[in-house]
Protein backbone atom coordinates (compact mmCIF):
# COMPACT_ATOMS: atom_id res chain seq x y z
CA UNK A 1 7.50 -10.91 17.54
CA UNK A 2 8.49 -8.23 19.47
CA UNK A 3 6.45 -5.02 20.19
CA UNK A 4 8.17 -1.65 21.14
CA UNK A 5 6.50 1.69 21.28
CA UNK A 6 7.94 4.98 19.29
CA UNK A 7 7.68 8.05 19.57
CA UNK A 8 4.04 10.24 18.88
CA UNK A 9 3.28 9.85 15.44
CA UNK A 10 1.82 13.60 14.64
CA UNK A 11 2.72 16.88 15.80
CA UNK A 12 0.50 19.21 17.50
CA UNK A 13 -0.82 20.57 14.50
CA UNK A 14 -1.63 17.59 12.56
CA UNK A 15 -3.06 15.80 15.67
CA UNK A 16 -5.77 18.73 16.15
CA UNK A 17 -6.27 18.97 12.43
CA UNK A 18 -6.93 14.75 12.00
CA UNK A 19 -9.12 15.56 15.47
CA UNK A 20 -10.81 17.84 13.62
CA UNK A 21 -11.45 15.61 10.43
CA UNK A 22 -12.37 12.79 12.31
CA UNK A 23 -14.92 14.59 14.13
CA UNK A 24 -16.65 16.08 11.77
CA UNK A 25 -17.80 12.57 10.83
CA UNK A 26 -18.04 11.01 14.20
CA UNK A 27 -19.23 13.66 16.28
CA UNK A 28 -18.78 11.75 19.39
CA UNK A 29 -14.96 11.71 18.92
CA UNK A 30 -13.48 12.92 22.15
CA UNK A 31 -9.52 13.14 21.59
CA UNK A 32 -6.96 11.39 19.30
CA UNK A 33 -3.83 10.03 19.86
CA UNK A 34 -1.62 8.50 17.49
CA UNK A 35 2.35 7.37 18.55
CA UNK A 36 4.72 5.01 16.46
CA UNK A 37 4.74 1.19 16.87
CA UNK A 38 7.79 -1.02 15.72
CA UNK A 39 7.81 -4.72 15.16
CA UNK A 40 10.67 -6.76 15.20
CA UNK A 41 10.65 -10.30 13.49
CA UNK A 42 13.46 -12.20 15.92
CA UNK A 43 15.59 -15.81 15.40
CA UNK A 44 16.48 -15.60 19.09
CA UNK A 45 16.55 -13.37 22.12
CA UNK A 46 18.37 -10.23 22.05
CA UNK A 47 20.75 -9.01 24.81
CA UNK A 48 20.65 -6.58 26.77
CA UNK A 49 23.18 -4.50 24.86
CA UNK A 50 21.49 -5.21 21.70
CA UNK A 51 18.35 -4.54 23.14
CA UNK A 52 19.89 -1.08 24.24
CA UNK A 53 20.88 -0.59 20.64
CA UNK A 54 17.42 -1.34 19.18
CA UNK A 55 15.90 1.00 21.08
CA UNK A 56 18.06 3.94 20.29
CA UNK A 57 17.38 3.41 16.63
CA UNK A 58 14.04 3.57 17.02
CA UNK A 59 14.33 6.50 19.21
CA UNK A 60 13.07 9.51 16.31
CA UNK A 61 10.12 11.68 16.03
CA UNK A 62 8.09 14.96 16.76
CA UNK A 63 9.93 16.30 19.64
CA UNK A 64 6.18 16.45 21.37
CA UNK A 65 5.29 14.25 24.81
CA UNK A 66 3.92 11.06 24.75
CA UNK A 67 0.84 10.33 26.32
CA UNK A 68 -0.75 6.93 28.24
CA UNK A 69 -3.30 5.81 25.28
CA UNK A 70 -6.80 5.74 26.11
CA UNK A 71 -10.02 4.57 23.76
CA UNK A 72 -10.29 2.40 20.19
CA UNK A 73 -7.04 1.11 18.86
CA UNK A 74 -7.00 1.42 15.34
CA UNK A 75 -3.35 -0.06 14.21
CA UNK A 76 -2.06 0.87 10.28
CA UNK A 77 0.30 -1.15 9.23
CA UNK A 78 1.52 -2.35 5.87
CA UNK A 79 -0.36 -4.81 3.98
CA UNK A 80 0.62 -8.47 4.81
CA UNK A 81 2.65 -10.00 1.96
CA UNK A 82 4.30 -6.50 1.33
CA UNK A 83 7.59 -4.99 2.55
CA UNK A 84 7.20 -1.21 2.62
CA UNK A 85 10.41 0.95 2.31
CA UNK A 86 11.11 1.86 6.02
CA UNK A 87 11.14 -1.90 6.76
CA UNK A 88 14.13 -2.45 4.36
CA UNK A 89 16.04 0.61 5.47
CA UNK A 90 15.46 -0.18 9.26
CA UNK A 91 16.19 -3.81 8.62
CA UNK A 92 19.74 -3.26 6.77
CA UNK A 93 20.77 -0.70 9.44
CA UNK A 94 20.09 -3.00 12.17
CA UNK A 95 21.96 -5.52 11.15
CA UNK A 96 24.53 -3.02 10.39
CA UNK A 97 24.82 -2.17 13.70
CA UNK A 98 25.26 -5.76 14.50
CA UNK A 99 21.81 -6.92 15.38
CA UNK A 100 22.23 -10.16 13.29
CA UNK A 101 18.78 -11.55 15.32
CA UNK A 102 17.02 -9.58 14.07
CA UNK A 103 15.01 -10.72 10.28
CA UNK A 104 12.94 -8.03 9.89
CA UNK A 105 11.67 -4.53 11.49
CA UNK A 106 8.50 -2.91 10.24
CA UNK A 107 6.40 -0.01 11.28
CA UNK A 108 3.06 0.76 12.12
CA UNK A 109 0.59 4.12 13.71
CA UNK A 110 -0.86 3.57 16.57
CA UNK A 111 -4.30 5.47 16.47
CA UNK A 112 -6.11 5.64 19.67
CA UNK A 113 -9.62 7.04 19.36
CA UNK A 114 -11.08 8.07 22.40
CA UNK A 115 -15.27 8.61 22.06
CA UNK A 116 -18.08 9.20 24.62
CA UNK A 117 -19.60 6.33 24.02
CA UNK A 118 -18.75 2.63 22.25
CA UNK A 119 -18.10 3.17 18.37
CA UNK A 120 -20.34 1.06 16.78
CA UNK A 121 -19.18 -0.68 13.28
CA UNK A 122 -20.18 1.79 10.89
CA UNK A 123 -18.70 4.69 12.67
CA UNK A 124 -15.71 2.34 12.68
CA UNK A 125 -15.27 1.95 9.47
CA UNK A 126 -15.80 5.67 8.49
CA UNK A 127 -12.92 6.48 11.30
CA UNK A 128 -10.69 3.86 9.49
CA UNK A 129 -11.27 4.96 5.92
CA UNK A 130 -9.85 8.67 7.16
CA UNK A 131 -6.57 7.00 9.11
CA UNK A 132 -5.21 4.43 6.08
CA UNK A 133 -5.07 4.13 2.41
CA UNK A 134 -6.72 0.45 1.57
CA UNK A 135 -4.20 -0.32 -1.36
CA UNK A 136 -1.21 -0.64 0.89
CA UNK A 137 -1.75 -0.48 4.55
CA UNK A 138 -4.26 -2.80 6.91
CA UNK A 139 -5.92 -1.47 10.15
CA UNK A 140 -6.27 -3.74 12.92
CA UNK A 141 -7.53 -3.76 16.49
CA UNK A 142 -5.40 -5.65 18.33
CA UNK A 143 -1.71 -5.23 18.24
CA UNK A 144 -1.11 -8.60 17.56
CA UNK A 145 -2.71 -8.51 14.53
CA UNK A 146 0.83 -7.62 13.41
CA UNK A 147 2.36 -10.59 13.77
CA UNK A 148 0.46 -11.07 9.79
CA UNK A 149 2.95 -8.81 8.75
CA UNK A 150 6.15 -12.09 9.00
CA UNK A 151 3.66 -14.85 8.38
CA UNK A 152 5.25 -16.94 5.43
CA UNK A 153 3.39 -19.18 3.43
CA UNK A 154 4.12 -21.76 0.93
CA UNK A 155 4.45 -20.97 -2.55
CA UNK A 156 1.22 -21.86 -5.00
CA UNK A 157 1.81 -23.80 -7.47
CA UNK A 158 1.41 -22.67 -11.03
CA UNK A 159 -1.76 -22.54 -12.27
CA UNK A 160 -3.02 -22.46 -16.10
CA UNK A 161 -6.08 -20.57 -17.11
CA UNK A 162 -8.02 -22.91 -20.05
CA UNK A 163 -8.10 -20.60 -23.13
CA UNK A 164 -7.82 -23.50 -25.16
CA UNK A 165 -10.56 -25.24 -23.92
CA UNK A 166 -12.94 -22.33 -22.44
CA UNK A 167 -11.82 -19.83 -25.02
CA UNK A 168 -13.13 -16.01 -23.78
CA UNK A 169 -15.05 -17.10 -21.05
CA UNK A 170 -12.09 -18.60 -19.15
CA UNK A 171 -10.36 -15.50 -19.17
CA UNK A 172 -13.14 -13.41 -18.06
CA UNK A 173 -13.70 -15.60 -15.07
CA UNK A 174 -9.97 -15.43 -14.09
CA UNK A 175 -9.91 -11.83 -14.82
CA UNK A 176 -12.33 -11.41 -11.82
CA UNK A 177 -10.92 -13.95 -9.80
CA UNK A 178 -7.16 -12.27 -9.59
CA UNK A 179 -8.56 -8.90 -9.78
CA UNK A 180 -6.61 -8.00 -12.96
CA UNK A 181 -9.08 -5.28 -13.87
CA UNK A 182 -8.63 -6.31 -17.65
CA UNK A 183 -10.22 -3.94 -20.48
CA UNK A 184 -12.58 -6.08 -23.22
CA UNK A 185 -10.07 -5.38 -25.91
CA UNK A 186 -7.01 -6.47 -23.31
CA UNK A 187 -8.61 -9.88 -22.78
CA UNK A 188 -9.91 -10.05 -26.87
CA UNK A 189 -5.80 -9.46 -27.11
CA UNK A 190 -4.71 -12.41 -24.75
CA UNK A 191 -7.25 -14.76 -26.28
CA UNK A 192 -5.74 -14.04 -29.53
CA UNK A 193 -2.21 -14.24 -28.74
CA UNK A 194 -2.59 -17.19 -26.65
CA UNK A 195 -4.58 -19.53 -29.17
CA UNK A 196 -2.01 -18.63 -31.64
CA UNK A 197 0.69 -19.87 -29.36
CA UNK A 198 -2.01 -23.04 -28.97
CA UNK A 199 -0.77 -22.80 -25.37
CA UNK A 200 -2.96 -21.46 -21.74
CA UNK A 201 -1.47 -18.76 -20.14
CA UNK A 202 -0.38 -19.00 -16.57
CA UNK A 203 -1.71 -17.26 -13.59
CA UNK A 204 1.82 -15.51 -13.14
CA UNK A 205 1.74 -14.27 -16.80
CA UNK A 206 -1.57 -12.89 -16.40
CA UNK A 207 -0.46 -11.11 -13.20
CA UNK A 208 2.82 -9.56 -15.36
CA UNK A 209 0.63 -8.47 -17.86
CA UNK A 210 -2.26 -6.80 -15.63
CA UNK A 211 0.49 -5.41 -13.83
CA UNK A 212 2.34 -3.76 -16.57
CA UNK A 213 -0.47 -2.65 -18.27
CA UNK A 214 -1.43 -1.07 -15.28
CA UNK A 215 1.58 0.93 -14.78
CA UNK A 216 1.90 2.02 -18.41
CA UNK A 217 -1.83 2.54 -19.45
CA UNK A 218 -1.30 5.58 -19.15
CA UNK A 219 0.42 6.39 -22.40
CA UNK A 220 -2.33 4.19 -23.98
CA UNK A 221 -5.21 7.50 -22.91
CA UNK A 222 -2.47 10.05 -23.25
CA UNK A 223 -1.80 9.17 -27.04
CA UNK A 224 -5.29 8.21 -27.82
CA UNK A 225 -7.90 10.41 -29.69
CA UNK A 226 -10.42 12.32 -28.34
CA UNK A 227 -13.29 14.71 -28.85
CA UNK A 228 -14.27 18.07 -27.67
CA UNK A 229 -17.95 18.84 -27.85
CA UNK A 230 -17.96 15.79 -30.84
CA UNK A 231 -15.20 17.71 -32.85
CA UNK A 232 -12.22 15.05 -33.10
CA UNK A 233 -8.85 16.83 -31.75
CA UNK A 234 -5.79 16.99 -34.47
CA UNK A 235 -3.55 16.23 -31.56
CA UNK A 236 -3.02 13.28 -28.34
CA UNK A 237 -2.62 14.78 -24.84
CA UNK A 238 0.53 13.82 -25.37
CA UNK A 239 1.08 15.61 -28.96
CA UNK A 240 0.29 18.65 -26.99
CA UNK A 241 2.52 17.94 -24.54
CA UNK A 242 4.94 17.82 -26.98
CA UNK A 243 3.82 20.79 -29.36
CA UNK A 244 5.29 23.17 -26.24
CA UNK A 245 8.56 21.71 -27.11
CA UNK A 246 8.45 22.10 -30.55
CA UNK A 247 7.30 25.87 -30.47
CA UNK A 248 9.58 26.73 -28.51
CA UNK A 249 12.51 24.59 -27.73
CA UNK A 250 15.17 27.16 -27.00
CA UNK A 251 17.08 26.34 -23.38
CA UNK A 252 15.52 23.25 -22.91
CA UNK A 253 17.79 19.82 -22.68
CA UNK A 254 16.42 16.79 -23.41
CA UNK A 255 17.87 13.05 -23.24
């Protein structure tokens, strides 16, 4: 893997203002630095001309100086097992540009936390929670933590969940284990539709279906009913939504 160092990741402003922020929490916070870090996943050694082309690439930024990093490292990166946006772009215009060594490029921030005295864990962790979101980025310490983000590992093999045989409690279990975050009437529904099939379900399906219903629950609570003070509404979110349309529809184009 190789390392190389961008440009500072905030401007002015935003550094003082995350100082600020980060402070407030940690009072022994003494400055805060933050610059990009790219990672390159390599099949063999790059030239010195492609070398020189890799590095203007990744030349961008807040037009802001650099500084010599001092204190914690605290290194956000994307998740491992995920490829976030900038990685694909970066990738496919590096090998546009003829860098065919190159497999992957991905990004992280550099945060470098400077304190008067040793952060213990706690503080740590409260400094961490501030500098990444938890759904889709990783902090680590040490920069070669990174080298998680190009690990490949074999693919599982299929697994069955055993409706048939454990019935409701089977599906429970495995709805904790995968962290589908399945609703009681959601898993009453699989149960159903599964024994009726006289089939298990597979961990994949499970995963397609906690994933979908995650991205489209929403029009489940937007078109359900609901009360207001214990008085049952005539219309859904939605319906009201809608209503605005209906009353007055004039100019507007819809598909």
């Amino acid at each position: 893997m190789l390392e190389l160092r961008g440009a500072p990741a905030l401007s002015s402003f935003r550094s003082h203002k995350l100082f600020a922020k980060i402070q407030a929490i940690v009072p022994e916070i003494e400055h805060v630095y933050a610059e990009f870090m790219h990672f390159a996943d390599l099949e063999g050694t790059l030239s010195d001309f492609e070398q020189a082309i890799l590095d203007r690439l990744l030349t961008y930024g807040p037009s802001v100086p650099g500084e010599e990093p001092k204190g914690v490292l605290f290194l956000v990166v994307p998740r491992p097992g995920t490829l976030s946006p900038w990685s694909s772009k970066a990738t496919d215009i590096a090998r546009n540009c003829g860098l065919r060594q190159i497999q992957r490029i991905e990004r992280g921030t550099a945060f470098y936390i400077k304190a008067n005295r040793k952060l213990g864990l706690d503080q740590r962790e409260k400094v961490a929670a501030l500098l990444h979101d938890r759904m889709t980025q990783k902090v680590f310490h040490e920069m070669g933590g990174a080298q998680l983000l190009f690990s490949h590992e074999e693919p599982r093999p299929l697994e069955r969940v055993s409706v048939l045989a454990g019935g409701r409690k089977a599906l429970v279990k495995a709805n904790t284990r995968l962290g589908l975050a399945l609703a009681d009437d959601e898993i009453d529904y699989l149960v159903t539709s599964f024994i009726g099939l006289e089939r298990d379900p597979t961990d994949v399906e499970l995963m397609m279906f906690a994933q979908a219903n995650s991205e489209h629950c929403r029009h489940k609570i937007f078109n359900a009913s609901w009360d207001i003070d214990g008085e049952g509404q005539e219309k859904s979110l939605f319906a009201m939504i809608r209503n605005t349309y209906e009353m007055n529809s004039e100019g507007v184009l819809s598909a």
